[in-house]
C-alpha atoms as a PDB file:
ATOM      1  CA  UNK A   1    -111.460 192.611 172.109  1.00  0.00           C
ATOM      2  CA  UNK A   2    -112.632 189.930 174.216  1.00  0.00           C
ATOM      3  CA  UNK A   3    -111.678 186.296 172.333  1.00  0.00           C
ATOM      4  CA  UNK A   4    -114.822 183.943 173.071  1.00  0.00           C
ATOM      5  CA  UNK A   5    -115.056 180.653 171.469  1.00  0.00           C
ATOM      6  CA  UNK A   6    -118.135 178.602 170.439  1.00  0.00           C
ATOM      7  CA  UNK A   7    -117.468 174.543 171.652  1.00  0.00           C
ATOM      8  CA  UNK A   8    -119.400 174.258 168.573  1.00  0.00           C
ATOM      9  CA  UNK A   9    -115.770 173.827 166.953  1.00  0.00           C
ATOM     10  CA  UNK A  10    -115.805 170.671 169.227  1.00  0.00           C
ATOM     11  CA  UNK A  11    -119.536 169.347 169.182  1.00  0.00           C
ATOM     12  CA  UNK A  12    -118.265 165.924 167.747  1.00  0.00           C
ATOM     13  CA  UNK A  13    -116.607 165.390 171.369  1.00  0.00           C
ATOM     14  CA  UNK A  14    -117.848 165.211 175.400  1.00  0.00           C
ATOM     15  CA  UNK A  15    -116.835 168.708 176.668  1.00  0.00           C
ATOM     16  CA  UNK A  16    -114.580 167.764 178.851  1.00  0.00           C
ATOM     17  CA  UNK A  17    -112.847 170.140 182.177  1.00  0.00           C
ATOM     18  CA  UNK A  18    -109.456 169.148 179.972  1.00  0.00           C
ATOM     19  CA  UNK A  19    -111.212 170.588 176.879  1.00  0.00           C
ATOM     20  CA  UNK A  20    -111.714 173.851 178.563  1.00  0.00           C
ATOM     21  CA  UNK A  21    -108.227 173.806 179.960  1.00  0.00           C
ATOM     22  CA  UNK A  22    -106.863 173.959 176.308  1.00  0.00           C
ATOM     23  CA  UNK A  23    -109.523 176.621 175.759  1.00  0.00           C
ATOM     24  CA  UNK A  24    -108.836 178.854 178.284  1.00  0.00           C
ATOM     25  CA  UNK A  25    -104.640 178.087 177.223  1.00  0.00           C
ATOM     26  CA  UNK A  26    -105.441 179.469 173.796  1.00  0.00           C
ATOM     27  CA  UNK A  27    -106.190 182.604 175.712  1.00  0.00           C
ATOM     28  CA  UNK A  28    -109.789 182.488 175.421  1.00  0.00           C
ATOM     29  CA  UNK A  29    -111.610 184.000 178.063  1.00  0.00           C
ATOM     30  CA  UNK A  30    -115.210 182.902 177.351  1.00  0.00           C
ATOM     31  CA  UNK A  31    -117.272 180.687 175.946  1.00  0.00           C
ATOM     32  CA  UNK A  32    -120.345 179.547 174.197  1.00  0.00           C
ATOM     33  CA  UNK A  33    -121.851 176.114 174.591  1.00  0.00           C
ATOM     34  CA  UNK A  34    -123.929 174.582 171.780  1.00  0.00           C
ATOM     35  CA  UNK A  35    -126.477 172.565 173.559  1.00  0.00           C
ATOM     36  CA  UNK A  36    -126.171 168.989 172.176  1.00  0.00           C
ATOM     37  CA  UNK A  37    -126.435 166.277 175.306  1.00  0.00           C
ATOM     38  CA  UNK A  38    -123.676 164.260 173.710  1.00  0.00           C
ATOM     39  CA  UNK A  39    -121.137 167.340 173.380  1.00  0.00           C
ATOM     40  CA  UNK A  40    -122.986 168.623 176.705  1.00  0.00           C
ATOM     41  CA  UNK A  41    -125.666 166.877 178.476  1.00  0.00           C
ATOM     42  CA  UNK A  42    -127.783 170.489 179.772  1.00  0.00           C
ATOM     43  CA  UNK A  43    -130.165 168.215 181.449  1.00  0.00           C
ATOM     44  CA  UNK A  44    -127.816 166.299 183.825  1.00  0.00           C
ATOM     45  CA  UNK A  45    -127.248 168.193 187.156  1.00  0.00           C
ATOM     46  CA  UNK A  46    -123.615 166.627 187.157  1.00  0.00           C
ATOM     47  CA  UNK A  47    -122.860 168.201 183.755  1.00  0.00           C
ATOM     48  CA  UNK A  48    -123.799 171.701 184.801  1.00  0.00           C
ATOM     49  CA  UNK A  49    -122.066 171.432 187.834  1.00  0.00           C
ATOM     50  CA  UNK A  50    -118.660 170.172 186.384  1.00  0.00           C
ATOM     51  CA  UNK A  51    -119.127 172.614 184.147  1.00  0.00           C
ATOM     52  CA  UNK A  52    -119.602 175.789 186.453  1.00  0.00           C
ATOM     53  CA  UNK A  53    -116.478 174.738 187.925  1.00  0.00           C
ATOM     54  CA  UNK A  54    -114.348 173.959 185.047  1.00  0.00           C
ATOM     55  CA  UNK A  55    -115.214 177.304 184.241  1.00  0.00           C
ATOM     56  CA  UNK A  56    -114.427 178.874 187.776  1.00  0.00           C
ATOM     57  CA  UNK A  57    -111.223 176.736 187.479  1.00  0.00           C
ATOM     58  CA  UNK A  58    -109.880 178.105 184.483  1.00  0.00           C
ATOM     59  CA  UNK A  59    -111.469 181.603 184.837  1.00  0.00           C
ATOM     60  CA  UNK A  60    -113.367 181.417 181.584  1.00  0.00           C
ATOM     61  CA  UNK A  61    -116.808 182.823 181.583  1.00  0.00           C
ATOM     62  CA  UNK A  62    -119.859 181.257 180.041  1.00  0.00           C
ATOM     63  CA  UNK A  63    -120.824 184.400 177.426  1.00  0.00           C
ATOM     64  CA  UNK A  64    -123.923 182.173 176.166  1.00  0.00           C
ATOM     65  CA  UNK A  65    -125.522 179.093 175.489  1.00  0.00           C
ATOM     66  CA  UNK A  66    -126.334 177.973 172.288  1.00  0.00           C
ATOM     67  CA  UNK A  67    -130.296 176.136 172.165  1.00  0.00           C
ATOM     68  CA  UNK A  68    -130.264 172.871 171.323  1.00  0.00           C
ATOM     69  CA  UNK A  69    -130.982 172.152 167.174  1.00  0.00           C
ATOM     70  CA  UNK A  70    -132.564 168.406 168.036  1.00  0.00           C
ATOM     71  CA  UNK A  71    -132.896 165.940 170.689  1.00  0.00           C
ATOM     72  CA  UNK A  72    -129.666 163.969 169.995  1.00  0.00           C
ATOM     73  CA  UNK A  73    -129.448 160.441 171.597  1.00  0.00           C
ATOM     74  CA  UNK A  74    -125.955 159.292 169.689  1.00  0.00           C
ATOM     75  CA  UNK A  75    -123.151 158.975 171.729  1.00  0.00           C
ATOM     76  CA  UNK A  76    -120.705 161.289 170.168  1.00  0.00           C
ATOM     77  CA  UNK A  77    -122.690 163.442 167.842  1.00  0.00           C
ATOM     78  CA  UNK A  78    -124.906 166.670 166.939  1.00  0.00           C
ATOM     79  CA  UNK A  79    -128.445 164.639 165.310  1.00  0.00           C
ATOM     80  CA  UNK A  80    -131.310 163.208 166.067  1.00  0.00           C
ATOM     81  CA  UNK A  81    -135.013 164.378 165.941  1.00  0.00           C
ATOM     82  CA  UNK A  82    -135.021 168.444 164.525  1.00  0.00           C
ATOM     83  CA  UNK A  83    -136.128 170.305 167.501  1.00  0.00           C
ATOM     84  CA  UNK A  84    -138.561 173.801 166.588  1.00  0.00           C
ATOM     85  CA  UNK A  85    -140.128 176.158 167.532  1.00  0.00           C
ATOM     86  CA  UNK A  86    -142.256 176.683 164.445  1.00  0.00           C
ATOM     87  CA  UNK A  87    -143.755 173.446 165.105  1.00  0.00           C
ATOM     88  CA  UNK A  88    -147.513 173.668 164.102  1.00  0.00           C
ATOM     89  CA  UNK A  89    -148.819 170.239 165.868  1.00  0.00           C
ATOM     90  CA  UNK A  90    -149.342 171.823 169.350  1.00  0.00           C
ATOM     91  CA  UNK A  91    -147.910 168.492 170.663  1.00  0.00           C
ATOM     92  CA  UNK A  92    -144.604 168.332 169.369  1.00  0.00           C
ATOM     93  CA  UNK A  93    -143.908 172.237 169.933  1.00  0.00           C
ATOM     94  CA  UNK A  94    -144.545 172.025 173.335  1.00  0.00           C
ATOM     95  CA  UNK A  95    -142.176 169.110 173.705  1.00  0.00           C
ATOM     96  CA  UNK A  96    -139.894 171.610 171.990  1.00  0.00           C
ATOM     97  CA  UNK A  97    -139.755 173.934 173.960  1.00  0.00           C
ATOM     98  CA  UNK A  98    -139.743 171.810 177.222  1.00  0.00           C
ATOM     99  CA  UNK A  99    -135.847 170.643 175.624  1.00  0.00           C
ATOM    100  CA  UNK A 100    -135.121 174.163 175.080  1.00  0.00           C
ATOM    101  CA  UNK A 101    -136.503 175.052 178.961  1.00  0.00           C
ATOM    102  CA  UNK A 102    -134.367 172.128 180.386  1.00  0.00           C
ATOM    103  CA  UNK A 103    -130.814 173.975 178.382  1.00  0.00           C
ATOM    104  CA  UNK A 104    -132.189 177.734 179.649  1.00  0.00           C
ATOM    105  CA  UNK A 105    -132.314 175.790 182.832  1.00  0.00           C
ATOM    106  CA  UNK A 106    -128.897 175.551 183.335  1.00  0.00           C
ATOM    107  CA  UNK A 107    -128.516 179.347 184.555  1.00  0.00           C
ATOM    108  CA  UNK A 108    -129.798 178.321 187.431  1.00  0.00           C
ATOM    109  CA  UNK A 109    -126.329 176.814 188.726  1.00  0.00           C
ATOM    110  CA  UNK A 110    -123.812 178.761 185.678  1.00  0.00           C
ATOM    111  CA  UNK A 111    -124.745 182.092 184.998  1.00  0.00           C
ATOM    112  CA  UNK A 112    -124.818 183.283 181.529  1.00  0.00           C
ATOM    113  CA  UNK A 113    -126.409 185.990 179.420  1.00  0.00           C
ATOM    114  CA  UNK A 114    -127.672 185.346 176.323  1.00  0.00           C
ATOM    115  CA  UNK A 115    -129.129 182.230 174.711  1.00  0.00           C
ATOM    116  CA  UNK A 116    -129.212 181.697 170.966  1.00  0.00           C
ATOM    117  CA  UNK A 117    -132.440 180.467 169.165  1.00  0.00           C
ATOM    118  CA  UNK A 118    -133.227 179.662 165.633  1.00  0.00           C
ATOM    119  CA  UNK A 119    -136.450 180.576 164.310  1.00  0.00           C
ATOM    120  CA  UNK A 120    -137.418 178.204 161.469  1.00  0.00           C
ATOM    121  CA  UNK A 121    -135.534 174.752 160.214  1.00  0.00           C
ATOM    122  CA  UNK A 122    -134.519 174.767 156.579  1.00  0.00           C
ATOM    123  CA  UNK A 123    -137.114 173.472 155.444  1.00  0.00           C
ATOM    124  CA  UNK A 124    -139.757 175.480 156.697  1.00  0.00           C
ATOM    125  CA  UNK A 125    -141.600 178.338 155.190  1.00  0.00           C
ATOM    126  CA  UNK A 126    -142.848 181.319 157.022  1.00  0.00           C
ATOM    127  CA  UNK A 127    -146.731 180.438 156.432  1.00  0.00           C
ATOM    128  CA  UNK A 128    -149.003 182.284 159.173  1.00  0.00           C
ATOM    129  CA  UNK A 129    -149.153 179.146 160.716  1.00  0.00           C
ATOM    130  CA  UNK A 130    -145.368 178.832 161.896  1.00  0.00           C
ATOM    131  CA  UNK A 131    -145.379 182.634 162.724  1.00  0.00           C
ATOM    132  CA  UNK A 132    -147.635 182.483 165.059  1.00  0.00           C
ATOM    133  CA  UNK A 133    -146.234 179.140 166.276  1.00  0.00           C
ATOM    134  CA  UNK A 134    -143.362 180.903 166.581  1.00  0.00           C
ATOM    135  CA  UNK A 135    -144.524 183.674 168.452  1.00  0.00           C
ATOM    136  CA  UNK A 136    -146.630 181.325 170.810  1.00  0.00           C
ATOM    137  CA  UNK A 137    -143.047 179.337 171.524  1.00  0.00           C
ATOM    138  CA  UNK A 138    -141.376 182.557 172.117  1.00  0.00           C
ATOM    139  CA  UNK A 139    -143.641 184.458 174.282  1.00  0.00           C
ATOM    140  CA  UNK A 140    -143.964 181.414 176.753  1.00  0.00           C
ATOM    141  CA  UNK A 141    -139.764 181.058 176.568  1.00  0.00           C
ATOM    142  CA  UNK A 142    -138.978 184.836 176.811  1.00  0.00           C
ATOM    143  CA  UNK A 143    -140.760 184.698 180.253  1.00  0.00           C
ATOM    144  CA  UNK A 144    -138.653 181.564 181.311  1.00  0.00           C
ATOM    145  CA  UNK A 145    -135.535 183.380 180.302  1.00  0.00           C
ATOM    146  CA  UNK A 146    -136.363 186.722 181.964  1.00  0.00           C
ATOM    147  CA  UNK A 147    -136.962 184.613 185.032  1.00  0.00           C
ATOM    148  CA  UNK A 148    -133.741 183.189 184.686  1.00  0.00           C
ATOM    149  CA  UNK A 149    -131.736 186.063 184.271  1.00  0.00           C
ATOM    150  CA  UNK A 150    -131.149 185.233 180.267  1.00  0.00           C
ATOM    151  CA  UNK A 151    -132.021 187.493 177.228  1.00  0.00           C
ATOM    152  CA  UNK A 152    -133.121 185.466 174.194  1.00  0.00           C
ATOM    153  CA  UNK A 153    -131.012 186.621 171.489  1.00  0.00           C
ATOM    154  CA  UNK A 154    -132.223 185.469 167.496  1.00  0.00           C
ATOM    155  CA  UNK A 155    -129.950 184.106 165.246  1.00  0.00           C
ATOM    156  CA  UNK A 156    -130.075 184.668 161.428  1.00  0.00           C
ATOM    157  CA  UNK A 157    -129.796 181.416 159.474  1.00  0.00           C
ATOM    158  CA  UNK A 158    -130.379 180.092 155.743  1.00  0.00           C
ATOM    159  CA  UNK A 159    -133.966 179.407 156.001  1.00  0.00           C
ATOM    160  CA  UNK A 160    -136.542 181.707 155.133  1.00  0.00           C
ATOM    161  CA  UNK A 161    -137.448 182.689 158.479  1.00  0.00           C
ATOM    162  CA  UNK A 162    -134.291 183.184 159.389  1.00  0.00           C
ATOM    163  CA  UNK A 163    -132.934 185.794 157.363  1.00  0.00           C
ATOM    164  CA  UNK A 164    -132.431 189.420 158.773  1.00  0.00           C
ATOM    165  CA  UNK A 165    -135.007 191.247 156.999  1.00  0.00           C
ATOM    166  CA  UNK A 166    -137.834 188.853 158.382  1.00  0.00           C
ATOM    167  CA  UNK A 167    -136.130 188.159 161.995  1.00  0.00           C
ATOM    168  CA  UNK A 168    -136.894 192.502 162.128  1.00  0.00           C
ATOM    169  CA  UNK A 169    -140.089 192.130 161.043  1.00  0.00           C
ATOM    170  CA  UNK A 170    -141.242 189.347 163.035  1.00  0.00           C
ATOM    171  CA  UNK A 171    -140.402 191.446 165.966  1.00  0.00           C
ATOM    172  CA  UNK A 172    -141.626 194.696 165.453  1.00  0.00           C
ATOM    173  CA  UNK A 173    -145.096 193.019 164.751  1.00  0.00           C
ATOM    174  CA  UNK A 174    -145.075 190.633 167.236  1.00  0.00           C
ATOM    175  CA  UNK A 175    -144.315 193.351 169.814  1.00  0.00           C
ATOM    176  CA  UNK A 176    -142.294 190.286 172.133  1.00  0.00           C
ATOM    177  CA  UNK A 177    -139.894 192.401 174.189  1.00  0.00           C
ATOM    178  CA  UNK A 178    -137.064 191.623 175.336  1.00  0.00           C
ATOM    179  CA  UNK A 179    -135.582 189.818 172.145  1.00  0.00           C
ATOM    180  CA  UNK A 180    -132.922 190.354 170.844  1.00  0.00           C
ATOM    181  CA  UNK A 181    -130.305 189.313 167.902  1.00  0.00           C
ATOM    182  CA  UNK A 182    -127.291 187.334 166.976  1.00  0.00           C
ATOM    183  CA  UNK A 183    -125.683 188.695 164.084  1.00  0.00           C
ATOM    184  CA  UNK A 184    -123.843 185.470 162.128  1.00  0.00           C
ATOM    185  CA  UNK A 185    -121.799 186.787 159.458  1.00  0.00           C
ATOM    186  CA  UNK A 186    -120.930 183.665 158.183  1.00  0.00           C
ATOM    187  CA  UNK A 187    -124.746 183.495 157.259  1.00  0.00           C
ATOM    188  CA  UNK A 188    -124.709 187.150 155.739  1.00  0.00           C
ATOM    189  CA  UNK A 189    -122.384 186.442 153.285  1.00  0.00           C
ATOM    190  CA  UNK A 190    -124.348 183.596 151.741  1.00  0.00           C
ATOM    191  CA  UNK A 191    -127.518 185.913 151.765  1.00  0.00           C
ATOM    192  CA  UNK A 192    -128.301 186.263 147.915  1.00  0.00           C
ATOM    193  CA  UNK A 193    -127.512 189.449 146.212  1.00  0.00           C
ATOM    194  CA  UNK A 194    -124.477 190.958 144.437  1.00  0.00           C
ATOM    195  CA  UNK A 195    -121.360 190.498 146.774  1.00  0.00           C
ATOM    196  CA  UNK A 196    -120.545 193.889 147.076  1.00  0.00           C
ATOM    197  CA  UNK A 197    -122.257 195.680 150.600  1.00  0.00           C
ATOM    198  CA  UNK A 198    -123.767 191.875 151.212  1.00  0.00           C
ATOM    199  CA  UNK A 199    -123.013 192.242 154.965  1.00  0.00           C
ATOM    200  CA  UNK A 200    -123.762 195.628 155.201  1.00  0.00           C
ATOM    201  CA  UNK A 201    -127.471 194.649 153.812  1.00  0.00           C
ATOM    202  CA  UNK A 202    -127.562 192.143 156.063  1.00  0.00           C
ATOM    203  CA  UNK A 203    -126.700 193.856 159.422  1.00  0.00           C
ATOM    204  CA  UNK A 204    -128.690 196.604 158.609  1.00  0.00           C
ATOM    205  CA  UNK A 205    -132.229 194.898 159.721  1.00  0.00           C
ATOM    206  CA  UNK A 206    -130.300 193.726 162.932  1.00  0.00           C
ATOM    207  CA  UNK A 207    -128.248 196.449 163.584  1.00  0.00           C
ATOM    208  CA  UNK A 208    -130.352 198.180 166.461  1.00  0.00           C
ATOM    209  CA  UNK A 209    -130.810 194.664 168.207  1.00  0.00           C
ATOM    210  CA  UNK A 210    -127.837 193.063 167.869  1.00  0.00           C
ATOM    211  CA  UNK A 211    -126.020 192.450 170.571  1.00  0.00           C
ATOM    212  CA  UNK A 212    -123.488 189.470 170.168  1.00  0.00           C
ATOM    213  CA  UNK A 213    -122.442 187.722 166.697  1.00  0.00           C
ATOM    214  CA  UNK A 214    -120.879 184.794 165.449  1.00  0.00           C
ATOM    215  CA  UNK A 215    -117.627 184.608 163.081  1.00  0.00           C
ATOM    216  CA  UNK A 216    -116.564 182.324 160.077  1.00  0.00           C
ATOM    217  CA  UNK A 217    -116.209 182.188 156.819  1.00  0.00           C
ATOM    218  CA  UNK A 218    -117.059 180.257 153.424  1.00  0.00           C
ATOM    219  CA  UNK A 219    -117.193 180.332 150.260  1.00  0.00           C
ATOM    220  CA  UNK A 220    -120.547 182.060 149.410  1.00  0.00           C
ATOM    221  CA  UNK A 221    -122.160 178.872 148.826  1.00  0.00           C
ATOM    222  CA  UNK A 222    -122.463 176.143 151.508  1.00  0.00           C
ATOM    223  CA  UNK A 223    -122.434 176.666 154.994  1.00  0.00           C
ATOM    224  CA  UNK A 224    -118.449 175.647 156.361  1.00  0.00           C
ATOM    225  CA  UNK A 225    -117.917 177.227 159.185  1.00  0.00           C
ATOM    226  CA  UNK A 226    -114.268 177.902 158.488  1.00  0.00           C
ATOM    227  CA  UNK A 227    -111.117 179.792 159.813  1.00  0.00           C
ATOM    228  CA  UNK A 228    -111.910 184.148 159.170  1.00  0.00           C
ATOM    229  CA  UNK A 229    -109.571 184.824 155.910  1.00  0.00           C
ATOM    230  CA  UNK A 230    -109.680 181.096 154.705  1.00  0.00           C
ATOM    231  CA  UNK A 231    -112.950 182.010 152.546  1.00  0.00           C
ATOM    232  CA  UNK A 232    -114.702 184.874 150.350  1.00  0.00           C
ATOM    233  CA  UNK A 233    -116.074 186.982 153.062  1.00  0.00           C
ATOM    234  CA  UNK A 234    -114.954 190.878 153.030  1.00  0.00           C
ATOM    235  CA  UNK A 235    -113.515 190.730 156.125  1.00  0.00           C
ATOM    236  CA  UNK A 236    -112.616 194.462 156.199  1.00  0.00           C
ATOM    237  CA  UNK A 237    -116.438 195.024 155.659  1.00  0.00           C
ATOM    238  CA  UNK A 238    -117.124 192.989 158.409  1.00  0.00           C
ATOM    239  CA  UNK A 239    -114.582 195.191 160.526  1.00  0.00           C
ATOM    240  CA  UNK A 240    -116.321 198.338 159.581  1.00  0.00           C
ATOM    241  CA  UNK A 241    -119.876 196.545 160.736  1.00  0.00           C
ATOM    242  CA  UNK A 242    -118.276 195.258 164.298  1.00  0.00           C
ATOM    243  CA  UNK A 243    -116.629 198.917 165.033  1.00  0.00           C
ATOM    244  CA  UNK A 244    -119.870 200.924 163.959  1.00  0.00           C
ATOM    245  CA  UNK A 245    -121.925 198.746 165.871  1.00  0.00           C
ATOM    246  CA  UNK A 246    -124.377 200.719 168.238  1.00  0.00           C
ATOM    247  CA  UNK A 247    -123.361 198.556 171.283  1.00  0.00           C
ATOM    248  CA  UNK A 248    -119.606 199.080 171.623  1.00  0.00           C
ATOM    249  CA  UNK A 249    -117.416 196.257 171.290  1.00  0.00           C
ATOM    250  CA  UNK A 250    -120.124 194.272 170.186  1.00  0.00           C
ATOM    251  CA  UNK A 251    -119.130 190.312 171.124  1.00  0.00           C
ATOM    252  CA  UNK A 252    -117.495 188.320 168.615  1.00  0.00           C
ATOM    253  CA  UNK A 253    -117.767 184.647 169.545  1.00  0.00           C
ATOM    254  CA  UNK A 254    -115.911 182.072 167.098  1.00  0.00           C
ATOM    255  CA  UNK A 255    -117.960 179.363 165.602  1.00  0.00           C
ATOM    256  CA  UNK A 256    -115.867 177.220 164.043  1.00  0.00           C
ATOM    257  CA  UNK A 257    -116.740 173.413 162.530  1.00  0.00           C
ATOM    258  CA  UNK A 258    -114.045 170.733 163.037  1.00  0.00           C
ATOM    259  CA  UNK A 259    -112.502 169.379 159.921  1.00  0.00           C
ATOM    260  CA  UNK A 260    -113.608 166.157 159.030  1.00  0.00           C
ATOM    261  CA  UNK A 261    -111.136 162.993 159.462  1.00  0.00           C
ATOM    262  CA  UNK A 262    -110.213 161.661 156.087  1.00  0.00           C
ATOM    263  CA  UNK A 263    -109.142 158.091 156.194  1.00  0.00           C
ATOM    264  CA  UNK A 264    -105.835 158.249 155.898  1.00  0.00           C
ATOM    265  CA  UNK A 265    -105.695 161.262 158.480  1.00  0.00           C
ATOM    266  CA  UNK A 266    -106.466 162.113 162.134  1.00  0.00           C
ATOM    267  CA  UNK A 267    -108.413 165.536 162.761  1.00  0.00           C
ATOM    268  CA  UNK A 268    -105.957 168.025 164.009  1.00  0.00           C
ATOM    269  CA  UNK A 269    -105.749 168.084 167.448  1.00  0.00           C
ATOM    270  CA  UNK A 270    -107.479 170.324 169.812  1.00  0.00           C
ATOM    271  CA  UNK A 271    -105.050 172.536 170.684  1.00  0.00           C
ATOM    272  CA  UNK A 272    -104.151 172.861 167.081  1.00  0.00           C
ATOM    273  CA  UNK A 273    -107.350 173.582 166.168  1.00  0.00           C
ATOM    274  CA  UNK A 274    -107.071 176.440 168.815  1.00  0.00           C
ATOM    275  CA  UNK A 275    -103.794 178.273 167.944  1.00  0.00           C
ATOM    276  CA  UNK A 276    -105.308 178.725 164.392  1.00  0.00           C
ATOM    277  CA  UNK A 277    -108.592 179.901 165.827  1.00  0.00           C
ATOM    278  CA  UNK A 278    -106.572 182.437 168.002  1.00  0.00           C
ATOM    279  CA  UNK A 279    -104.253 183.944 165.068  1.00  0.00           C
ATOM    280  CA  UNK A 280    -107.439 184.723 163.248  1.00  0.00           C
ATOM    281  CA  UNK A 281    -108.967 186.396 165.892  1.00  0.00           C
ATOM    282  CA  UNK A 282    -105.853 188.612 166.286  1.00  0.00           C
ATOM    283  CA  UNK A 283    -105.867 188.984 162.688  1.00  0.00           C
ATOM    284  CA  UNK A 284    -109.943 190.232 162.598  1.00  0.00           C
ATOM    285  CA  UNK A 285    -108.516 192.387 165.687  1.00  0.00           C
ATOM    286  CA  UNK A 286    -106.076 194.250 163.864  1.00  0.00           C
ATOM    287  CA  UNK A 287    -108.673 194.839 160.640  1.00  0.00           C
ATOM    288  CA  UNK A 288    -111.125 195.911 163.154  1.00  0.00           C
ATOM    289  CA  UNK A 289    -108.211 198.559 164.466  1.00  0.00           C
ATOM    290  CA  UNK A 290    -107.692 199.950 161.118  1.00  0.00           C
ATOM    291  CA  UNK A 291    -111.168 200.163 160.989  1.00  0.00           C
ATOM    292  CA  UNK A 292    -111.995 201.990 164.067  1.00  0.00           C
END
């Protein structure tokens, strides 16, 4: 199993070519960006560049990008104005997906395959409006992706839009080709419905179309992003999900949030942060063996 990290674990920092050194000496040997221009500024041709050969220097390869969540102008952190596709004023979805052109962009210069999109913010509803905003948005970005070499993959996510049952929907209606899914198992197991087979009735939707994930955990009711094993997820159903997936060794990238700094502590440090990341991948490796 390949070990591919998410720098969403470090999104509160510049990614940095001594970032991805301790990434790739955690025995990583991929990554996914999340697009946010203070973690990593997708619209600066010197960013792109220093990172296509950060990655060439450490021999990691960039599995995916992440699309940016909101046009972030703080120095050091994800925020700013919510950035979606769903937008009804014509206006502001077109500036939408002009940010989310200028991240797909950066396969121009570092190569990558998939690129993850949310459809719908928390807050919105899936009112025929936003669906067909939605398809609008993607139809015009599917093209720029194809063009680029770059399959648009579809997360699910809390919102209503989001979830698995009416991510399959939305597609087989819409008829968009080309689109595929992210499978986010964190998000699965705070789907509602009795715990038991949660994940199962999650993936199920997805299943056909999925062809990458992302891996935490939590506690069933907020969104944490933590270690695999340090929540409530069934982690041996999850196994069972990743080994029976139609597209063998189906990619399991690590999306991990960074613990916030208390006052009287520092956040761990990077490469702490890492070790722990790696043991639970080998840990989810094993459970996926016994699986298998």
């Amino acid at each position: 199993m390949q070990h591919i990290l998410s720098t969403y674990l470090f999104v509160q920092r510049k990614l940095t070519p001594e970032l991805l050194a301790q990434i790739a000496a955690a025995k990583f040997v991929g990554v996914e960006v999340f697009c946010s221009r203070a973690h990593f500024d997708y619209a600066s041709p010197e960013a792109v560049r220093e990172l296509g050969q950060s990655l060439a220097d450490k021999k990691l390869f960039l599995h995916a990008l992440h699309s940016p969540a909101s046009r972030d102008r703080g120095p050091t952190r994800e925020g700013g104005t919510p950035l979606s596709i769903c937008e009804v004023e014509r206006v502001r979805r077109i500036d939408a997906m002009d940010e989310i052109k200028r991240a797909l962009d950066v396969a121009e210069f570092v190569p990558f395959r998939y690129f993850v999109q949310h459809v719908g913010a928390s807050r919105e509803e899936p009112d025929p409006r936003r669906l067909d905003a939605a398809f609008s948005s993607l139809e015009h970005l599917s093209l720029h992706a194809r063009n680029a070499g770059v399959t648009i993959v579809l997360e699910n996510t809390l919102s209503e839009m989001g979830t698995p049952a009416h991510l399959r929907t939305f597609v087989n209606e819409t008829r968009l080709t080309g689109l595929k899914f992210c499978f986010d198992v964190g998000h699965a197991n705070l789907a509602d419905g009795p715990a038991e087979g949660k994940l199962s009735r999650s993936f199920e939707p997805m299943r056909e179309l999925s062809v990458t994930s992302h891996v935490h955990d939590n506690h069933g009711e907020k969104d944490e992003h933590l270690l695999p094993y340090e929540g409530t997820l069934d982690w041996a159903e999850a196994a069972r999900l990743f080994v029976t997936a139609p597209q063998k060794e189906l990619p399991l990238v690590l999306e991990l949030r960074e613990p916030a700094a208390h006052a009287a502590a520092e956040p761990p440090a990077a490469a702490e942060l890492l070790e722990a990341a790696r043991k639970a991948l080998d840990k989810l490796e094993k459970e996926m063996n016994r699986a298998g």
